[in-house]
N, C-alpha and C. Protein backbone atom coordinates (compact mmCIF):
# COMPACT_ATOMS: atom_id res chain seq x y z
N UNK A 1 -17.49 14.96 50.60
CA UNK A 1 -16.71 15.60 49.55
C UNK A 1 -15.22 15.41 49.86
N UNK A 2 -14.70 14.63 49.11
CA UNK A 2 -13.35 14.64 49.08
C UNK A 2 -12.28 15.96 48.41
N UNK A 3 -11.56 16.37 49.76
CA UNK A 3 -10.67 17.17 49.32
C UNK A 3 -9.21 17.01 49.57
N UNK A 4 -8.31 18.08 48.74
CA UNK A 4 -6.81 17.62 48.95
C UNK A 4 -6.18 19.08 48.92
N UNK A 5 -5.26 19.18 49.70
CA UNK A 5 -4.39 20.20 49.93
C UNK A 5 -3.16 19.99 49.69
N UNK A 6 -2.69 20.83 48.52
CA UNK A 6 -1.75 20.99 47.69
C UNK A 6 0.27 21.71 48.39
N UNK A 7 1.01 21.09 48.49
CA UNK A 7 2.10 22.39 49.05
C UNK A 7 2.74 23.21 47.46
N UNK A 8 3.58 23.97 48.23
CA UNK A 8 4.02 24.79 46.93
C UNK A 8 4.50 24.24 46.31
N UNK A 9 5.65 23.54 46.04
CA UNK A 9 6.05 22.63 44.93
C UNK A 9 5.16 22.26 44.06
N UNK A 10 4.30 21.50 44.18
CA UNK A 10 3.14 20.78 43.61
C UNK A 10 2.49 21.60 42.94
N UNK A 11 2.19 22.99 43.44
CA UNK A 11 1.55 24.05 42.53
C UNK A 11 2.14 24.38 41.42
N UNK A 12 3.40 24.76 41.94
CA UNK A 12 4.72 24.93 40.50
C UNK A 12 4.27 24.18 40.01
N UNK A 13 4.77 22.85 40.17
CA UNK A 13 5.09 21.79 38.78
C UNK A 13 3.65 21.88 38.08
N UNK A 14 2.39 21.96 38.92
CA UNK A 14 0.89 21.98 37.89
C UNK A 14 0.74 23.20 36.97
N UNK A 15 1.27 24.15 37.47
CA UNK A 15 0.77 25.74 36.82
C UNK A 15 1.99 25.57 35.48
N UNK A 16 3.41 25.26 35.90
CA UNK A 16 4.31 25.30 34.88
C UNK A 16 3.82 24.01 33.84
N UNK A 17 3.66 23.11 33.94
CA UNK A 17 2.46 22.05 33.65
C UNK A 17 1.65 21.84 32.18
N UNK A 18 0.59 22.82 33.23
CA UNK A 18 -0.39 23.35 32.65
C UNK A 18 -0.31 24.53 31.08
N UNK A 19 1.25 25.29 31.12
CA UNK A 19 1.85 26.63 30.43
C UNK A 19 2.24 25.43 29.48
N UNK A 20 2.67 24.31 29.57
CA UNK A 20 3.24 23.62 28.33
C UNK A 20 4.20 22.70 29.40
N UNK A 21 3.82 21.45 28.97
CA UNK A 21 5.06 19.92 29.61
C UNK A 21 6.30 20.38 29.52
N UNK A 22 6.61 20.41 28.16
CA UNK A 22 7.95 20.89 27.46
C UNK A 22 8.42 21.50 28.49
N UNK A 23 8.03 23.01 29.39
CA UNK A 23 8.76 23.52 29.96
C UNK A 23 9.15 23.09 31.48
N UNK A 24 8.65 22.25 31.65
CA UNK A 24 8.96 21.38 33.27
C UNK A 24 10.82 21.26 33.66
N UNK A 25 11.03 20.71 32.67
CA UNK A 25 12.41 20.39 32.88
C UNK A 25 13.67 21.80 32.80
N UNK A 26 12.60 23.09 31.99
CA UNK A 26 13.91 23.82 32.46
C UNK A 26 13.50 25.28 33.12
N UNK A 27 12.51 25.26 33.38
CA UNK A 27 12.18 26.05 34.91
C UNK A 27 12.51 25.74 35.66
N UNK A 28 13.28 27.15 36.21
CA UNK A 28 14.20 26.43 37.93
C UNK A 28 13.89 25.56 38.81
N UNK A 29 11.80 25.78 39.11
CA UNK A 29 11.54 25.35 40.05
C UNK A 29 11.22 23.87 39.96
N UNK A 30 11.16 23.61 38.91
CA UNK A 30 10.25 22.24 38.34
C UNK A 30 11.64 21.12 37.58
N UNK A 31 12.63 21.44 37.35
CA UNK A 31 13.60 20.89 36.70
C UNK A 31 13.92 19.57 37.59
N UNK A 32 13.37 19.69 38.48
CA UNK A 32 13.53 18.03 39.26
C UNK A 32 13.02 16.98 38.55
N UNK A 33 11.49 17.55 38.35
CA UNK A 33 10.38 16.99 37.61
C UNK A 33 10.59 16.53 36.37
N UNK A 34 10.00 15.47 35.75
CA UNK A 34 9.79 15.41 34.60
C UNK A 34 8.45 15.24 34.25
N UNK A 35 7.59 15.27 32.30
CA UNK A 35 6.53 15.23 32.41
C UNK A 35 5.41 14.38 33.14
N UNK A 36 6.34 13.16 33.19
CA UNK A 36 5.38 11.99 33.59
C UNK A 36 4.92 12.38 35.20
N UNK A 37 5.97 13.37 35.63
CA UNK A 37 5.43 13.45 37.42
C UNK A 37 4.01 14.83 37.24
N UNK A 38 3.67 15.21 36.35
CA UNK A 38 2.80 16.38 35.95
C UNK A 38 1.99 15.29 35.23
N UNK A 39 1.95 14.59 34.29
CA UNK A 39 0.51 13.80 34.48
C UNK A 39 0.32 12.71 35.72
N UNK A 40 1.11 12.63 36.86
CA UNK A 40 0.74 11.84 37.63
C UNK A 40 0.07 12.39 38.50
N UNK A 41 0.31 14.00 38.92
CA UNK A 41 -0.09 14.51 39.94
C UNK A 41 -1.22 14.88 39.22
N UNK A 42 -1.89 14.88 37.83
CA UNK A 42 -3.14 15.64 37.42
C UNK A 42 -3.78 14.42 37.47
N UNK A 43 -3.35 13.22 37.21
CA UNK A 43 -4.26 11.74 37.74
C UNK A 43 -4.66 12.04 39.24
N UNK A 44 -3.72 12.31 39.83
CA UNK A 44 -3.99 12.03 41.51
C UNK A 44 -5.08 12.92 42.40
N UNK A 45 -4.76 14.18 41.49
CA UNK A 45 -5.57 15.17 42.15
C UNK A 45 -7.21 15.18 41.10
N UNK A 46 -7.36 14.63 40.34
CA UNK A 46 -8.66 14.13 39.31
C UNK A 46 -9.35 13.42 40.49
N UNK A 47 -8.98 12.80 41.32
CA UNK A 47 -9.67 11.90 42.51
C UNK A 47 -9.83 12.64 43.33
N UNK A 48 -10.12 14.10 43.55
CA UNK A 48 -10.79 15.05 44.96
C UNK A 48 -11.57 15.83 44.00
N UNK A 49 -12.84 16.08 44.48
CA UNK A 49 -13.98 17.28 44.42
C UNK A 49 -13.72 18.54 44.45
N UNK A 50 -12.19 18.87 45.73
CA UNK A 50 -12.44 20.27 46.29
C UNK A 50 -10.66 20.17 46.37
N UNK A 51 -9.81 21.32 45.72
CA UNK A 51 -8.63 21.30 46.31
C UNK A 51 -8.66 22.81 47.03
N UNK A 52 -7.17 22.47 47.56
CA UNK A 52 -7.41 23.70 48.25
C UNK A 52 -5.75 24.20 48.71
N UNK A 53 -5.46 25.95 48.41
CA UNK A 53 -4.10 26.16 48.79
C UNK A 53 -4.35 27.22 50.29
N UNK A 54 -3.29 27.40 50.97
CA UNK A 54 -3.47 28.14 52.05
C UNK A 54 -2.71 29.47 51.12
N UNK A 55 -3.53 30.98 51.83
CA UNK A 55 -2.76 31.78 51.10
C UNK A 55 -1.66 32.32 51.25
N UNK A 56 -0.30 31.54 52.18
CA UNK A 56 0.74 31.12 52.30
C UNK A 56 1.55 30.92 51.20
N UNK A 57 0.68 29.95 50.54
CA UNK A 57 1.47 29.02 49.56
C UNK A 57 0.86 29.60 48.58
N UNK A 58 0.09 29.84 48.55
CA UNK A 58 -0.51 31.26 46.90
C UNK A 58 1.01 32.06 47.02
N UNK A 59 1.34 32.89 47.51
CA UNK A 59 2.31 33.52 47.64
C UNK A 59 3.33 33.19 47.31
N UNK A 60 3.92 31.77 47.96
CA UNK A 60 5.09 31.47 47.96
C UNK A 60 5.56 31.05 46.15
N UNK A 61 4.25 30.07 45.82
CA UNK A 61 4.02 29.58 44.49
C UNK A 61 4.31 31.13 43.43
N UNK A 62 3.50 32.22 43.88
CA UNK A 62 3.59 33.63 42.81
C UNK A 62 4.92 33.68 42.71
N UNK A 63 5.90 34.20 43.85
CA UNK A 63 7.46 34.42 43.91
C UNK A 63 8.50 33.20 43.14
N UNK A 64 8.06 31.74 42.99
CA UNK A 64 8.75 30.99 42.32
C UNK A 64 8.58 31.00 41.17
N UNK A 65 6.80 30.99 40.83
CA UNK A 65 7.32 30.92 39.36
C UNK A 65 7.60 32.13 38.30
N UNK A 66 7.67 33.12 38.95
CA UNK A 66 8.39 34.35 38.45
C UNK A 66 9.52 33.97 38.11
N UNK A 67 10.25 32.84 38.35
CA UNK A 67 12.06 32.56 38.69
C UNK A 67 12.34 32.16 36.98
N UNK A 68 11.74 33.17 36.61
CA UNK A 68 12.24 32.88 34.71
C UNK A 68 12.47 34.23 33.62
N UNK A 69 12.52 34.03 32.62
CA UNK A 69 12.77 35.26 31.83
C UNK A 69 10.77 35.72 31.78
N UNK A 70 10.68 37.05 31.50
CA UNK A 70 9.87 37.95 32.26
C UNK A 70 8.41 37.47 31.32
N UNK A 71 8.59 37.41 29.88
CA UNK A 71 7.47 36.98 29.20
C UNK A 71 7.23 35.55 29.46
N UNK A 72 7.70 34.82 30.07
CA UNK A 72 7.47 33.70 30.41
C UNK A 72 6.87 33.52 31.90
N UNK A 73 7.33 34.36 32.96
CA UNK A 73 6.43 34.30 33.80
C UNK A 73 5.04 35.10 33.84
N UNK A 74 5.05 36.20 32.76
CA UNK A 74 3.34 36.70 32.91
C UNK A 74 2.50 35.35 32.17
N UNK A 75 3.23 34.52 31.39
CA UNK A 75 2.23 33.35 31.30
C UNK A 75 2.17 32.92 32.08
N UNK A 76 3.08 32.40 32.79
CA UNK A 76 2.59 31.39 33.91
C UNK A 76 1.80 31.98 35.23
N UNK A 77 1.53 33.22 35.24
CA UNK A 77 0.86 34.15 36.21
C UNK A 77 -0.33 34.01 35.86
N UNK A 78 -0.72 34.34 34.53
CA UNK A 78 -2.30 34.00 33.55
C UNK A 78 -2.52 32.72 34.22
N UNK A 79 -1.76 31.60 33.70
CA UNK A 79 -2.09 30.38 33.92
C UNK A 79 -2.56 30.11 35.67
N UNK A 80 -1.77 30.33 36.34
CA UNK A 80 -1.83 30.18 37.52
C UNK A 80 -2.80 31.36 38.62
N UNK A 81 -3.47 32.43 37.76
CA UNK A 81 -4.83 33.06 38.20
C UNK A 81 -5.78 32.27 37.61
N UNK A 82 -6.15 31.78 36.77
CA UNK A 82 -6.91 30.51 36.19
C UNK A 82 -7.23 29.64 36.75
N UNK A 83 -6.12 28.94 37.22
CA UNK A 83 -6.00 27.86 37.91
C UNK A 83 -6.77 28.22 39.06
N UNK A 84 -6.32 29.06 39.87
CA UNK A 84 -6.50 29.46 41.03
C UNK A 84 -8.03 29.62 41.37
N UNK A 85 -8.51 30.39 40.61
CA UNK A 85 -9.80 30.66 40.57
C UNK A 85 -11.07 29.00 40.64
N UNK A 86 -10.14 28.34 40.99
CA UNK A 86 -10.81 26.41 40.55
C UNK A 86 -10.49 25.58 42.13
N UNK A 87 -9.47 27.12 42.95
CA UNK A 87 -8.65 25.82 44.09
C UNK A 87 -10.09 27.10 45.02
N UNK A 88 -9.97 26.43 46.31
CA UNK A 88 -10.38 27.14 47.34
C UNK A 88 -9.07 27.60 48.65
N UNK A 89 -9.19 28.65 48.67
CA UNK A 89 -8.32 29.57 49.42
C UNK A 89 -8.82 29.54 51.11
N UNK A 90 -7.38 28.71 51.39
CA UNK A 90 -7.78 28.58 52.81
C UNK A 90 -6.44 30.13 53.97
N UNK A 91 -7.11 30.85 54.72
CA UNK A 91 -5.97 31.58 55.17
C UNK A 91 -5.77 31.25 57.09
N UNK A 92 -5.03 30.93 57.37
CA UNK A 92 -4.22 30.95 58.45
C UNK A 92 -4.06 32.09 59.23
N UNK A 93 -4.65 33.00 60.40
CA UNK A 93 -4.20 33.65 60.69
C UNK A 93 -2.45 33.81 61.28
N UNK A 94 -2.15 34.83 61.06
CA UNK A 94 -0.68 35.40 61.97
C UNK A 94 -0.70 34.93 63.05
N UNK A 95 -1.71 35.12 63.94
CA UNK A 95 -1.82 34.79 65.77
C UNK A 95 -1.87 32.91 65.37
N UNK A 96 -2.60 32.52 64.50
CA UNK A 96 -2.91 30.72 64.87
C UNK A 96 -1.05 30.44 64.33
N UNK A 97 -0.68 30.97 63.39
CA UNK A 97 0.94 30.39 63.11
C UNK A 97 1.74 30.57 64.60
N UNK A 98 1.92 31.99 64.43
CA UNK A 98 2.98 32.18 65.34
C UNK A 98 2.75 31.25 66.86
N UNK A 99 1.66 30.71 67.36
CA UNK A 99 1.26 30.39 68.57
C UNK A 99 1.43 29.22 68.40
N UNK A 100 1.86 28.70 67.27
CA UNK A 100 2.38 27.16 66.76
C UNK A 100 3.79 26.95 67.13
N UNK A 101 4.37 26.06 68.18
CA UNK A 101 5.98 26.19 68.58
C UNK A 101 6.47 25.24 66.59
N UNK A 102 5.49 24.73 66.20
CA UNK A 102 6.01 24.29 64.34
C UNK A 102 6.82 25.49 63.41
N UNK A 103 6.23 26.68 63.86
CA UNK A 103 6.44 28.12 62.92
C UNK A 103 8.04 28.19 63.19
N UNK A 104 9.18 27.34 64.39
CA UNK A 104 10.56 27.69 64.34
C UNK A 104 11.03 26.84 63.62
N UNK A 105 10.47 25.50 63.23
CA UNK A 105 11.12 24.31 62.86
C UNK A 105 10.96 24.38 61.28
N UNK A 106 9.92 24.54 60.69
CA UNK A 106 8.96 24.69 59.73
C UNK A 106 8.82 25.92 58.69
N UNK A 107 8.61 27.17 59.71
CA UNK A 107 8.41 28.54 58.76
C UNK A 107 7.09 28.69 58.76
N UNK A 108 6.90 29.85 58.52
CA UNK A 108 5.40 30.36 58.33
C UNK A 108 4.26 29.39 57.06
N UNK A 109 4.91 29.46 56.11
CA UNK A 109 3.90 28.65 55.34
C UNK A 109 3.60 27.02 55.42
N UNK A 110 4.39 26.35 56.13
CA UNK A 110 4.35 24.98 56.01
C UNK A 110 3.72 24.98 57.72
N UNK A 111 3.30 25.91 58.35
CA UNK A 111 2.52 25.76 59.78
C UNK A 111 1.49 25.82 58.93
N UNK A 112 1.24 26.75 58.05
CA UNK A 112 -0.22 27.10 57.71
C UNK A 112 -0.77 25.99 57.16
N UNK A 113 -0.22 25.44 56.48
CA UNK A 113 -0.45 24.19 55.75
C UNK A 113 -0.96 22.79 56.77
N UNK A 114 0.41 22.72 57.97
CA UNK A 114 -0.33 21.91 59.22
C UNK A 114 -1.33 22.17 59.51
N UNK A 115 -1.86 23.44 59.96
CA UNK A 115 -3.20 23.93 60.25
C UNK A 115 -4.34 23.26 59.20
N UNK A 116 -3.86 23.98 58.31
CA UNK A 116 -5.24 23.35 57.21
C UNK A 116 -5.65 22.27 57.16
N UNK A 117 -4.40 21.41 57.28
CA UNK A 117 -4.72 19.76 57.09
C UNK A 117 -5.28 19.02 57.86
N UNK A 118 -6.00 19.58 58.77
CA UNK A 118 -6.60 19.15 60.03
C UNK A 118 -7.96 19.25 59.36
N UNK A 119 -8.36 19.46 58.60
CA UNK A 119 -9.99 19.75 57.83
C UNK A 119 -9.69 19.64 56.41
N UNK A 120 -8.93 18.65 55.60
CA UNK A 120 -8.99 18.31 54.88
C UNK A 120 -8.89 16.61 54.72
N UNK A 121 -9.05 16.03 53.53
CA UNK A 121 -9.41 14.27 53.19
C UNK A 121 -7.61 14.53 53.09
N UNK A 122 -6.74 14.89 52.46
CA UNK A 122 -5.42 14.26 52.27
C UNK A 122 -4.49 15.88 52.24
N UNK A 123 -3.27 15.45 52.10
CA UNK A 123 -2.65 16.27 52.16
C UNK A 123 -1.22 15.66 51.43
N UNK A 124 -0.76 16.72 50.28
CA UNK A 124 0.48 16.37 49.38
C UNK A 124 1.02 17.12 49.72
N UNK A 125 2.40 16.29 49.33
CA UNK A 125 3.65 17.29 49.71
C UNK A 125 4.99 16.95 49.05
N UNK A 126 6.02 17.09 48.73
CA UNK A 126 7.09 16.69 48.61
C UNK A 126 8.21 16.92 49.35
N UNK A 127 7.89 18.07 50.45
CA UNK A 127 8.85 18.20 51.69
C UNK A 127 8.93 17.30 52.81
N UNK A 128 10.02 16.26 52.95
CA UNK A 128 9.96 15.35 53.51
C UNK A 128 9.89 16.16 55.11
N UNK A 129 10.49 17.23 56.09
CA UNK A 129 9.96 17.80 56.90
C UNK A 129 8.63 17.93 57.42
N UNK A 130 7.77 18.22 56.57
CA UNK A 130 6.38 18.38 56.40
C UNK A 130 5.78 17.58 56.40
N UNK A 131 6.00 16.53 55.22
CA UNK A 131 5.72 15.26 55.54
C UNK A 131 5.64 14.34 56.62
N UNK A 132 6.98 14.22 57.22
CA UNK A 132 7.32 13.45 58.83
C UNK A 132 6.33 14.57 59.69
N UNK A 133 6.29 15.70 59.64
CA UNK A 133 5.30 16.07 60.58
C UNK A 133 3.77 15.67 60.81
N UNK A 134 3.36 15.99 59.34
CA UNK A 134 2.09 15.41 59.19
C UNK A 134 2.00 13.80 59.55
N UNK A 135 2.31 13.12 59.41
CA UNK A 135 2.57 11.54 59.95
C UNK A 135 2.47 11.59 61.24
N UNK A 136 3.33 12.19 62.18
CA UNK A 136 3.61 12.72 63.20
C UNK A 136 2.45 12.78 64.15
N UNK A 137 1.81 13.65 63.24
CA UNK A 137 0.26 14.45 63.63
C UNK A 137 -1.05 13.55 63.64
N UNK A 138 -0.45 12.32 63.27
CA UNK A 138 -1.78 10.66 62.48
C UNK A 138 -2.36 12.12 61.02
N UNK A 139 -1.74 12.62 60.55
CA UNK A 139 -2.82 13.27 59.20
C UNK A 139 -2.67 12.48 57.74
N UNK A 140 -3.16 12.46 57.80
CA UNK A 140 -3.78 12.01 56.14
C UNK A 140 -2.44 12.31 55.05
N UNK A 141 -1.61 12.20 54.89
CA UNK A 141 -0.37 12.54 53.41
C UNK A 141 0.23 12.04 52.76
N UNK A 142 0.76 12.12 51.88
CA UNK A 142 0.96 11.33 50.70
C UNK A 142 2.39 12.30 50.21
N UNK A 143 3.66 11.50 50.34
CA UNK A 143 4.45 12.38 49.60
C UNK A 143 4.70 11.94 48.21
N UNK A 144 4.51 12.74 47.33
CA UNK A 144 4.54 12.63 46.26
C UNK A 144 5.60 12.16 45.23
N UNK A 145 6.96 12.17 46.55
CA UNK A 145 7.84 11.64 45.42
C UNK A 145 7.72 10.34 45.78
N UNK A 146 7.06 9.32 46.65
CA UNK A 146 7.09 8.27 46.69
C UNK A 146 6.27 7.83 45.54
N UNK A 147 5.12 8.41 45.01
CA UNK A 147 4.45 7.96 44.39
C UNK A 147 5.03 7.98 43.13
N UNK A 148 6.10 8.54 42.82
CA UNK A 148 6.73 8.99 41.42
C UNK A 148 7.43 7.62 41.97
N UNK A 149 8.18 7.15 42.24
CA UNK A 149 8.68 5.90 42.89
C UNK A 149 8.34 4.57 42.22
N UNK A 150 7.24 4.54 42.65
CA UNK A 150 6.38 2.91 41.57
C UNK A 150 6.32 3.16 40.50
């Protein structure tokens, strides 16, 4: 079974996405993006069985896309409990982060994410940090803005 582990960015841009294309470009978090990088990442991730967020990045993803006027984020909250209910929830303990010398360089959620990716088929990202780590590590990743690239 092929699976893929998602970072927070990537969740944004799918959940805001998913609420309507149109709004990609002027949500704070996603305004990098344009539509074509939201059907690329729903092509890319169409090729795994099983995704999966750490509940790190559940979190981190809730607090961003709140970053709008208020009836607009209880949609994207709908949308993104929906969603959610489709990913599998991986959690990291406190003791496995902190015992990671990654948690000073990195932060709490992007250790958790190292962790996970050790038992997953691939791993996305658009944090080039994270990225060079995972490489680092021989893991499986794919940064995503390269792929927006070709």
């Amino acid at each position: 079974m092929r699976s893929a582990l998602l970072d927070t960015n990537l969740i944004v841009l799918l959940i805001v996405g998913l609420a309507g294309k149109q709004f990609i470009t002027t949500h704070k978090r996603t305004k990098d993006f344009i539509e074509e990088d939201y059907d690329l990442l729903v092509q890319t991730i169409n090729n795994f069985d099983r995704l999966w967020i750490t509940s790190h990045c559940l979190s981190e993803v809730s607090n961003l896309l709140k970053q709008t006027h208020e009836d607009f984020a209880k949609k994207l909250m709908l949308v993104f409990a929906q969603f959610a209910d489709h990913m599998k929830e991986s959690h990291i303990s406190k003791s496995k982060i902190f015992e990671n010398e990654l948690v000073f360089r990195l932060g709490v959620a992007d250790t958790g994410f190292v962790e996970k990716s050790r038992k997953v088929t691939c791993s996305f990202t658009t944090d080039l940090d994270l990225y060079l780590e995972l490489c680092r590590l021989g893991r499986k990743v794919i940064n995503f803005n390269h792929l927006r690239m070709l």
